[in-house]
C-alpha atoms as a PDB file:
ATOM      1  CA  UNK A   1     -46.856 -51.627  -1.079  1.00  0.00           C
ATOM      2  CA  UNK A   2     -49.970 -52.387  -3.360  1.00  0.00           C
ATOM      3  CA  UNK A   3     -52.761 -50.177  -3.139  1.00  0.00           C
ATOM      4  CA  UNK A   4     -56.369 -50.990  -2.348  1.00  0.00           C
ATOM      5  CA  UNK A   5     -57.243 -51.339  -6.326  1.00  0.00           C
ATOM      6  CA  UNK A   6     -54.208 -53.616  -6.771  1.00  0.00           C
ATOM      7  CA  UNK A   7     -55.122 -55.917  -4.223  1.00  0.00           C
ATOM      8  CA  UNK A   8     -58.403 -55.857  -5.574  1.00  0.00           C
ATOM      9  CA  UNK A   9     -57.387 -56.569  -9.014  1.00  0.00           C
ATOM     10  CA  UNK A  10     -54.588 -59.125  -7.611  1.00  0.00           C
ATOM     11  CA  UNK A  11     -57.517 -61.082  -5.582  1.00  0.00           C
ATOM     12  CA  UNK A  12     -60.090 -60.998  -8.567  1.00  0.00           C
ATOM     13  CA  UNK A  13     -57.140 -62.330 -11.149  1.00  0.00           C
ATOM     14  CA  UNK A  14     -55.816 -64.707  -8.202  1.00  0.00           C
ATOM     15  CA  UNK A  15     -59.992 -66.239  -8.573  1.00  0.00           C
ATOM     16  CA  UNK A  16     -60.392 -66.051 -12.201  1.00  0.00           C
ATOM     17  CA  UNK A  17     -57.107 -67.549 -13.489  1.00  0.00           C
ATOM     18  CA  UNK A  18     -56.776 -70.287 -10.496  1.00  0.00           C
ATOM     19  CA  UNK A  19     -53.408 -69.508 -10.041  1.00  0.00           C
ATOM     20  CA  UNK A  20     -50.926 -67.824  -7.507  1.00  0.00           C
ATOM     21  CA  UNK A  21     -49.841 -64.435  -8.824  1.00  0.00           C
ATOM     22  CA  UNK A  22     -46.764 -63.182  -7.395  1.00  0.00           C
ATOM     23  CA  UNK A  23     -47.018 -59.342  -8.436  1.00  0.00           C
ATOM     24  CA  UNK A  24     -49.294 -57.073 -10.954  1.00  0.00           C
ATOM     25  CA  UNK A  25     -48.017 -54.465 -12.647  1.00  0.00           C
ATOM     26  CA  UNK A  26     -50.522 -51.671 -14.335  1.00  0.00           C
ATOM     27  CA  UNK A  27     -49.743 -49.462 -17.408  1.00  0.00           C
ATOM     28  CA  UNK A  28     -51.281 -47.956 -19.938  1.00  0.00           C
ATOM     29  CA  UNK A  29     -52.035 -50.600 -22.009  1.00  0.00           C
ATOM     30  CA  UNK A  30     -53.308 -52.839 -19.577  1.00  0.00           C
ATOM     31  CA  UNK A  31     -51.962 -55.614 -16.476  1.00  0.00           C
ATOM     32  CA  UNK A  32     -49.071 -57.272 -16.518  1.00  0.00           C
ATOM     33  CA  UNK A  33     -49.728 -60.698 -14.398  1.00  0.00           C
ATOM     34  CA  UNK A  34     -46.325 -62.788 -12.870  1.00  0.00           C
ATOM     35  CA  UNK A  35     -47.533 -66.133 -11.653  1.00  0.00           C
ATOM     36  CA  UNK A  36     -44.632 -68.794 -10.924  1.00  0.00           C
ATOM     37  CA  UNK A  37     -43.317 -70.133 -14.350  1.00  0.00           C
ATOM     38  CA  UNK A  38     -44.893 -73.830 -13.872  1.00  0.00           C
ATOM     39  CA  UNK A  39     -48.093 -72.220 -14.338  1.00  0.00           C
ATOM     40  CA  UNK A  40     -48.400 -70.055 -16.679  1.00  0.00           C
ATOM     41  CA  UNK A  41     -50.452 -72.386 -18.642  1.00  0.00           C
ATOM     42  CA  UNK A  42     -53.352 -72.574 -16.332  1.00  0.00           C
ATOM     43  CA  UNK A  43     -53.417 -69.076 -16.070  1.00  0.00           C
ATOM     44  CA  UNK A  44     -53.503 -68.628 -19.784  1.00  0.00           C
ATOM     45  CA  UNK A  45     -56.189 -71.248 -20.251  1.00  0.00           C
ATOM     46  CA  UNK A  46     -56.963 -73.056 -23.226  1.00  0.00           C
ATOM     47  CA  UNK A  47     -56.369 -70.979 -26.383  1.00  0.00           C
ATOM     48  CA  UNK A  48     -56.335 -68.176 -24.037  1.00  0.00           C
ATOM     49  CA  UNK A  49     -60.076 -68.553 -22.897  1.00  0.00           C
ATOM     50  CA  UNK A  50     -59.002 -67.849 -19.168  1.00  0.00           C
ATOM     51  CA  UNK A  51     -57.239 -65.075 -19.838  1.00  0.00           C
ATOM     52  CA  UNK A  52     -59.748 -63.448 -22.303  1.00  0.00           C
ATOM     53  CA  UNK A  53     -62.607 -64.129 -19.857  1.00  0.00           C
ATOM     54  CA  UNK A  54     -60.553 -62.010 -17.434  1.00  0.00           C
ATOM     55  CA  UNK A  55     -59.951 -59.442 -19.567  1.00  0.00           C
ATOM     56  CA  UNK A  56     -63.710 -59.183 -20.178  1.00  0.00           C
ATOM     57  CA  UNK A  57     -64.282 -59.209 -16.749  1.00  0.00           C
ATOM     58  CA  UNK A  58     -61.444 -56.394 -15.578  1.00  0.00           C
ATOM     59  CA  UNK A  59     -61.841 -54.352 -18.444  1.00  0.00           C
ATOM     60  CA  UNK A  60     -58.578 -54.550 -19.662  1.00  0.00           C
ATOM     61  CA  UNK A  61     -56.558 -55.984 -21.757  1.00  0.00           C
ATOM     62  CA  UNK A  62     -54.040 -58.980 -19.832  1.00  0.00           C
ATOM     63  CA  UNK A  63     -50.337 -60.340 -20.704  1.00  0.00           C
ATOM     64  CA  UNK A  64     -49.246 -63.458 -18.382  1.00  0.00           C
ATOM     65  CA  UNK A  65     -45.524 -63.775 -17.710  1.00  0.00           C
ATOM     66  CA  UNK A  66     -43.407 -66.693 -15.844  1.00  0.00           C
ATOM     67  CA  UNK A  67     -41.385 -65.914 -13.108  1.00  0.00           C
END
């Protein structure tokens, strides 16, 4: 069960990157996003402007991995 910041988080990432993420997973040296493995490219962006514009937003620092 996700707690209220996850969701949050999970909702605002689910916006930014355009994509369906499927879990998040915090630790300490930042969020780990699974979205389905056909699009981990949109989520990642071009040259990794989607996911840096995230990060900026959130605060913290972003991987992306296929599921």
């Amino acid at each position: 069960m996700m707690s209220d910041g996850e969701a949050d988080i999970k909702g605002k990432l689910e916006r930014m990157l355009n994509v369906r993420i499927l879990r998040v997973e915090e630790n300490e040296d930042g969020i780990v996003v699974y979205v389905p493995e056909d699009q981990v490219r949109i989520a990642v962006g071009s040259g990794g402007s989607a996911v840096r514009a995230a990060e900026l937003v959130i605060g913290r620092h972003i991987e992306v991995k296929g599921e």
